[in-house]
N, C-alpha and C. Protein backbone atom coordinates (compact mmCIF):
# COMPACT_ATOMS: atom_id res chain seq x y z
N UNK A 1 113.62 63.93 124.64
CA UNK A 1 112.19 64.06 124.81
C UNK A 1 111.88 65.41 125.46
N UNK A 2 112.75 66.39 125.02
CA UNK A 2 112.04 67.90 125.22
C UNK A 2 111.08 68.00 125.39
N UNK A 3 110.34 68.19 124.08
CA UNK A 3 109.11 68.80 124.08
C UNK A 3 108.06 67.78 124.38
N UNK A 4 108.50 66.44 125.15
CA UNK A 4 107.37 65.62 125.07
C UNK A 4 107.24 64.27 124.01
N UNK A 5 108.19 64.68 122.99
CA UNK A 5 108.14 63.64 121.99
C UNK A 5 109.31 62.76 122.02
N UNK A 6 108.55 61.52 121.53
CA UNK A 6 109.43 60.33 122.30
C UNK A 6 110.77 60.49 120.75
N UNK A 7 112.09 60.16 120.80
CA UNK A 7 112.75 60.45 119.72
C UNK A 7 112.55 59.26 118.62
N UNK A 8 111.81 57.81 118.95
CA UNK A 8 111.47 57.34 117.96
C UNK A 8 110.38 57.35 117.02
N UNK A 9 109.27 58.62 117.36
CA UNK A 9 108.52 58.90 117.04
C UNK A 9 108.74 60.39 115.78
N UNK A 10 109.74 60.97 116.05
CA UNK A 10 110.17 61.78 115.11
C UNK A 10 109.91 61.46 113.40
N UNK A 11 110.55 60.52 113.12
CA UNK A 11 110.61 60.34 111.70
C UNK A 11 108.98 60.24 111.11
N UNK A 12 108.22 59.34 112.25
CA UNK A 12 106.38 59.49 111.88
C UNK A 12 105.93 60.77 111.57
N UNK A 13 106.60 61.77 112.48
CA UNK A 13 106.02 63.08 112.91
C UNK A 13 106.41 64.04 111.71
N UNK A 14 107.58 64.11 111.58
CA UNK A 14 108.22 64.64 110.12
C UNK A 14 107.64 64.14 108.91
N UNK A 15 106.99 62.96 108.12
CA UNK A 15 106.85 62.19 107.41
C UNK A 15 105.33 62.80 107.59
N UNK A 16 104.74 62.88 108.61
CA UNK A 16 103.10 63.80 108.43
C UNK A 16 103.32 64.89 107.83
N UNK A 17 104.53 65.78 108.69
CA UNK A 17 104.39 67.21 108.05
C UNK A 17 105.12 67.40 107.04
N UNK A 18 105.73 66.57 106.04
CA UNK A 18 106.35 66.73 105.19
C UNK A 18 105.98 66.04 104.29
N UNK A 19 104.96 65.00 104.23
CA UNK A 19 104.68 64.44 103.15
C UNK A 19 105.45 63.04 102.96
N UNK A 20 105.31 62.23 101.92
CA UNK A 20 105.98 60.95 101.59
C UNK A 20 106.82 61.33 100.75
N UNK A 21 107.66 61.01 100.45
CA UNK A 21 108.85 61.34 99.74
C UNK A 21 109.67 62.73 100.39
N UNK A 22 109.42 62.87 101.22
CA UNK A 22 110.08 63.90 101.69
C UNK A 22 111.62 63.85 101.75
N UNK A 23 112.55 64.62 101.65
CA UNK A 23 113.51 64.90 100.94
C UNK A 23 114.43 65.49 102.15
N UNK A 24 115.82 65.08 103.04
CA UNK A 24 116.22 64.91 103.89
C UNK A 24 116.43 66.72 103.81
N UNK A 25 116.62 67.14 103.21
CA UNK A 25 116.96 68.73 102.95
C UNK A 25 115.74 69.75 102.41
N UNK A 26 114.62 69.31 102.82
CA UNK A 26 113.33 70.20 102.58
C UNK A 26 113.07 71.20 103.42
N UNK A 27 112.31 71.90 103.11
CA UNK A 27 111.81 73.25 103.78
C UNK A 27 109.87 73.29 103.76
N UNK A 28 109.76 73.64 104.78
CA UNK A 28 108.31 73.56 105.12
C UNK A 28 108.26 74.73 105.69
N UNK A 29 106.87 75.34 105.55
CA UNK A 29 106.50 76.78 106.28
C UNK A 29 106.10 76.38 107.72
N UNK A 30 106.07 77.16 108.38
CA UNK A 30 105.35 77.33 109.70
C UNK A 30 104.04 76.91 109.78
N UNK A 31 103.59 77.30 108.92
CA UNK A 31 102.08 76.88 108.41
C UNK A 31 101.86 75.62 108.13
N UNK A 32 102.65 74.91 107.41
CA UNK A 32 102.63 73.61 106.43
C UNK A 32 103.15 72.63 108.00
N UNK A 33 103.73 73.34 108.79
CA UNK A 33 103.74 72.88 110.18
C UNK A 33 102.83 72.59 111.31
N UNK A 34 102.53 73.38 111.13
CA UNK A 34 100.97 73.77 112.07
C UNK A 34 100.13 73.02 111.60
N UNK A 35 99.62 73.20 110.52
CA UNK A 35 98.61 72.26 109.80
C UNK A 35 98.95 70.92 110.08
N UNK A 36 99.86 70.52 109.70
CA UNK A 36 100.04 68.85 109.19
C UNK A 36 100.53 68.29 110.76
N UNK A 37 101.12 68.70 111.52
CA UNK A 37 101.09 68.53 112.76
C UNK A 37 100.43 67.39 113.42
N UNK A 38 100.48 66.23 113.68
CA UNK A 38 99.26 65.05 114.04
C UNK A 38 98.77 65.08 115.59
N UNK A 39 97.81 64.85 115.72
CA UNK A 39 97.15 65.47 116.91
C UNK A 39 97.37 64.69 118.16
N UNK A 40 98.04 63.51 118.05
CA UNK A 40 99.02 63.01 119.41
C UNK A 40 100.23 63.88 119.98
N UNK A 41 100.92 64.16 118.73
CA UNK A 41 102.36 64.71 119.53
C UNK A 41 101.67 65.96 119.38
N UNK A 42 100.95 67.17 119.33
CA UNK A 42 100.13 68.40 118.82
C UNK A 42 100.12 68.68 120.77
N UNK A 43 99.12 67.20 121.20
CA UNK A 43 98.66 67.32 122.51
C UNK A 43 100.17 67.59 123.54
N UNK A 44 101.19 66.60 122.78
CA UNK A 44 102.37 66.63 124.07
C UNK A 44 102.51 67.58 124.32
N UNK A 45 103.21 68.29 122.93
CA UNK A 45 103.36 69.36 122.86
C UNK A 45 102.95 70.84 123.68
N UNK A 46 101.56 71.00 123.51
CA UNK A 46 100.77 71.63 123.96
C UNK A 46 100.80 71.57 125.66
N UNK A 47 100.79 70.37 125.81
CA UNK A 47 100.63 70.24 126.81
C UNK A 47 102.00 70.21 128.43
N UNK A 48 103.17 71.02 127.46
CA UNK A 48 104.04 71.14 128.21
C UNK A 48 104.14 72.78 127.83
N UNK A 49 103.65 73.30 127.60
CA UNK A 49 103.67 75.14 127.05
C UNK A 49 103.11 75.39 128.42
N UNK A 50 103.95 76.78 128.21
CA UNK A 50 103.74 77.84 129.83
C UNK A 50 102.44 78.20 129.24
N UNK A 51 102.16 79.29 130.23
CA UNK A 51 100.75 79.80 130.24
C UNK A 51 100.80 80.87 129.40
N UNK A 52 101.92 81.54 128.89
CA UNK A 52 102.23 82.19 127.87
C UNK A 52 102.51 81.82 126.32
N UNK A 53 102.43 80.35 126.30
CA UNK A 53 102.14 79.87 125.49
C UNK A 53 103.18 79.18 124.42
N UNK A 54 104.74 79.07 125.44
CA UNK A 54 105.97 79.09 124.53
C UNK A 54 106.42 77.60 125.89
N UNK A 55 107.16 77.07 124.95
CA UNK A 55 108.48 76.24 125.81
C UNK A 55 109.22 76.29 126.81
N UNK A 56 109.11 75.74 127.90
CA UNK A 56 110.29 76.32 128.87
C UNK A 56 111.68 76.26 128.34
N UNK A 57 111.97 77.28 128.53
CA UNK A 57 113.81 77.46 128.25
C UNK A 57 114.44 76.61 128.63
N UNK A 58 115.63 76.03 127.84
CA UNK A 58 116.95 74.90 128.18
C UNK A 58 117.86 76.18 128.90
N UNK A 59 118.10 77.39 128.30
CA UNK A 59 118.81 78.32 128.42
C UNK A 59 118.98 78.16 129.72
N UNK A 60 120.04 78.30 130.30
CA UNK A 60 120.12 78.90 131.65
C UNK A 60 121.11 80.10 132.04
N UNK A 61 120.98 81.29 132.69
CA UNK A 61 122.37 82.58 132.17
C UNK A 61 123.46 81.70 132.93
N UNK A 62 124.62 82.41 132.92
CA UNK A 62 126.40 81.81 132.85
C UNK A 62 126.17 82.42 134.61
N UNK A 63 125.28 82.90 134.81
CA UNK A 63 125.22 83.40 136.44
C UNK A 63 124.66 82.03 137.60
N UNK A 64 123.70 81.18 136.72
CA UNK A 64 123.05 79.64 137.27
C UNK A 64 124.21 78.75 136.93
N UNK A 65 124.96 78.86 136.19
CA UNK A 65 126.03 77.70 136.24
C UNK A 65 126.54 77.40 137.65
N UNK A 66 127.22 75.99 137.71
CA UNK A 66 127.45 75.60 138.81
C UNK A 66 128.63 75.03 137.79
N UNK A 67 129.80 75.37 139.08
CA UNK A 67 131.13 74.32 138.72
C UNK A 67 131.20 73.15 138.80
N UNK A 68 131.37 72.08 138.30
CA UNK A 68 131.17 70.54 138.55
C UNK A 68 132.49 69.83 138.85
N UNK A 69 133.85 70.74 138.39
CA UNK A 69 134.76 70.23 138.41
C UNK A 69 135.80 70.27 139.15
N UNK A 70 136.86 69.95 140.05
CA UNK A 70 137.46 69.68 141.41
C UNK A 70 138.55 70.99 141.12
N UNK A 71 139.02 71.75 142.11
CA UNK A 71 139.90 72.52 142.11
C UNK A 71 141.01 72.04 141.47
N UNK A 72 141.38 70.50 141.52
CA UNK A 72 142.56 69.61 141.09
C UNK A 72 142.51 69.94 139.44
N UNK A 73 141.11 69.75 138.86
CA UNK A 73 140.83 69.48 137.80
C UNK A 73 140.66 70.86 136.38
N UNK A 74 140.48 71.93 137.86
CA UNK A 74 140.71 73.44 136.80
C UNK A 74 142.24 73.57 136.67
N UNK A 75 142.71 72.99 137.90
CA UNK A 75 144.70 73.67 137.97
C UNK A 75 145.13 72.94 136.68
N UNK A 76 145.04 71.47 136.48
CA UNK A 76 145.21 70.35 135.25
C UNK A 76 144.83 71.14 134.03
N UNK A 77 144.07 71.57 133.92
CA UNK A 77 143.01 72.32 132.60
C UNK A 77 144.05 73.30 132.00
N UNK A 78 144.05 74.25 133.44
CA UNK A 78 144.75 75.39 133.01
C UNK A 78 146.63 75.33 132.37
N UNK A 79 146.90 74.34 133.14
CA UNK A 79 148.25 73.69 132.94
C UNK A 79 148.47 73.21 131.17
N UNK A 80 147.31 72.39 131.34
CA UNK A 80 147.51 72.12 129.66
C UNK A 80 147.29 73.17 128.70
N UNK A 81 146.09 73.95 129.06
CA UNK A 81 145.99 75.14 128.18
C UNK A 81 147.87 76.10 127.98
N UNK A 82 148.11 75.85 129.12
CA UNK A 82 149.18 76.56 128.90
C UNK A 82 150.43 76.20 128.31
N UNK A 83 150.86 75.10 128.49
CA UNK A 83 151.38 73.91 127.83
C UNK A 83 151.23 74.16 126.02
N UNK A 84 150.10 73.95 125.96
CA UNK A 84 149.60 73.82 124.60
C UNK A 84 149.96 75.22 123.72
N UNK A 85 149.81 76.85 124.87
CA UNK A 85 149.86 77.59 124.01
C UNK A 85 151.33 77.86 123.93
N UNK A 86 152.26 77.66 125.01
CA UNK A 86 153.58 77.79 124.74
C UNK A 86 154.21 76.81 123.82
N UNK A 87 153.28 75.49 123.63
CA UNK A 87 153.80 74.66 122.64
C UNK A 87 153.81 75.60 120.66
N UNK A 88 152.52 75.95 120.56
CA UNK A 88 151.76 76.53 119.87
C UNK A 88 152.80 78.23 119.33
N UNK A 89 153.30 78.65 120.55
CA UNK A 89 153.81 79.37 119.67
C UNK A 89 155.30 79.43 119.61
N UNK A 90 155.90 77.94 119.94
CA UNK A 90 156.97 78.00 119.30
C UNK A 90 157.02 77.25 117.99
N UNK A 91 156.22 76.59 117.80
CA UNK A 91 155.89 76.35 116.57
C UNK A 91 155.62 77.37 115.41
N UNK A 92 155.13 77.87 116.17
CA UNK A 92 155.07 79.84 114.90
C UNK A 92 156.39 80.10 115.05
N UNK A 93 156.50 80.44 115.88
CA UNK A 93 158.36 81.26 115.64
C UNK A 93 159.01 80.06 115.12
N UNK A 94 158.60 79.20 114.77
CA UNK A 94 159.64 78.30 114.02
C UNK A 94 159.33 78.02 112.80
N UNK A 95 158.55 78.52 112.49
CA UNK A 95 157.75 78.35 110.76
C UNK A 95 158.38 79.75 110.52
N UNK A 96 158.12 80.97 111.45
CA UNK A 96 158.75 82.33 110.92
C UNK A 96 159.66 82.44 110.43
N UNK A 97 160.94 81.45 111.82
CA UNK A 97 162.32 81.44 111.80
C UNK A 97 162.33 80.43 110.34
N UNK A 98 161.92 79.56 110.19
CA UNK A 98 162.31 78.81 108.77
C UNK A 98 162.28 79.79 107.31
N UNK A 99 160.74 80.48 107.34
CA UNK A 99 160.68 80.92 106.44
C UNK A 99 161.51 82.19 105.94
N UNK A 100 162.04 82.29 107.09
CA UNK A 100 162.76 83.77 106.90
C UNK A 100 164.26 83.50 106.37
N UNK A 101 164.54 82.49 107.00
CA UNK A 101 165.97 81.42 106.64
C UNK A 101 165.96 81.30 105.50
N UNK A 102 164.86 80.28 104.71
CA UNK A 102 164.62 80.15 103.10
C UNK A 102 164.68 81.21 102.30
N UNK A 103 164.41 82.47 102.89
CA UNK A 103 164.16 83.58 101.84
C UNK A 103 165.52 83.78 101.01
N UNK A 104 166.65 84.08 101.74
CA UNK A 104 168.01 84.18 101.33
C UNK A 104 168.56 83.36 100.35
């Protein structure tokens, strides 16, 4: 419910601006948006816009992140990452080593 609209209300909302028979892979203009738009969710909508006239951002920069996860839980992370890539490339040198074997 981003923008205000409840998510079972979607398919009503789409089905205005798209018409009946609308077609799971259609394309509508901006316009054909605007217009057909129904004037309940129009208001939610509207009525969560900055004063500039756009959406507040989900975005947040990689500088507002916050760590959520326990010092225990990055050392574990990193362990497997590492795990995985030393797994990872002996598996290459062993497809190399095979294929190079077969050549002969």
């Amino acid at each position: 419910m981003i923008i205000g609209v409840a998510p079972d209300e979607y398919e009503e909302i789409l089905a205005a601006i798209c018409g009946e028979g609308c077609e799971p892979d259609a394309t509508i203009t901006f316009a054909d948006f605007e217009e057909r738009l129904p004037a309940g969710p129009r208001a939610e909508i509207e009525a969560r816009l900055t004063v500039d006239g756009v959406l507040p951002s989900l975005y947040a920069p990689p500088e507002r992140w916050t760590e959520t996860r326990s010092a225990a839980e990055l050392r574990w992370e990193q362990m497997v990452k590492m795990q995985a890539q030393r797994s990872g490339n002996q598996l290459r040198q062993n497809d190399i080593l095979g294929n190079e074997l077969n050549k002969g």
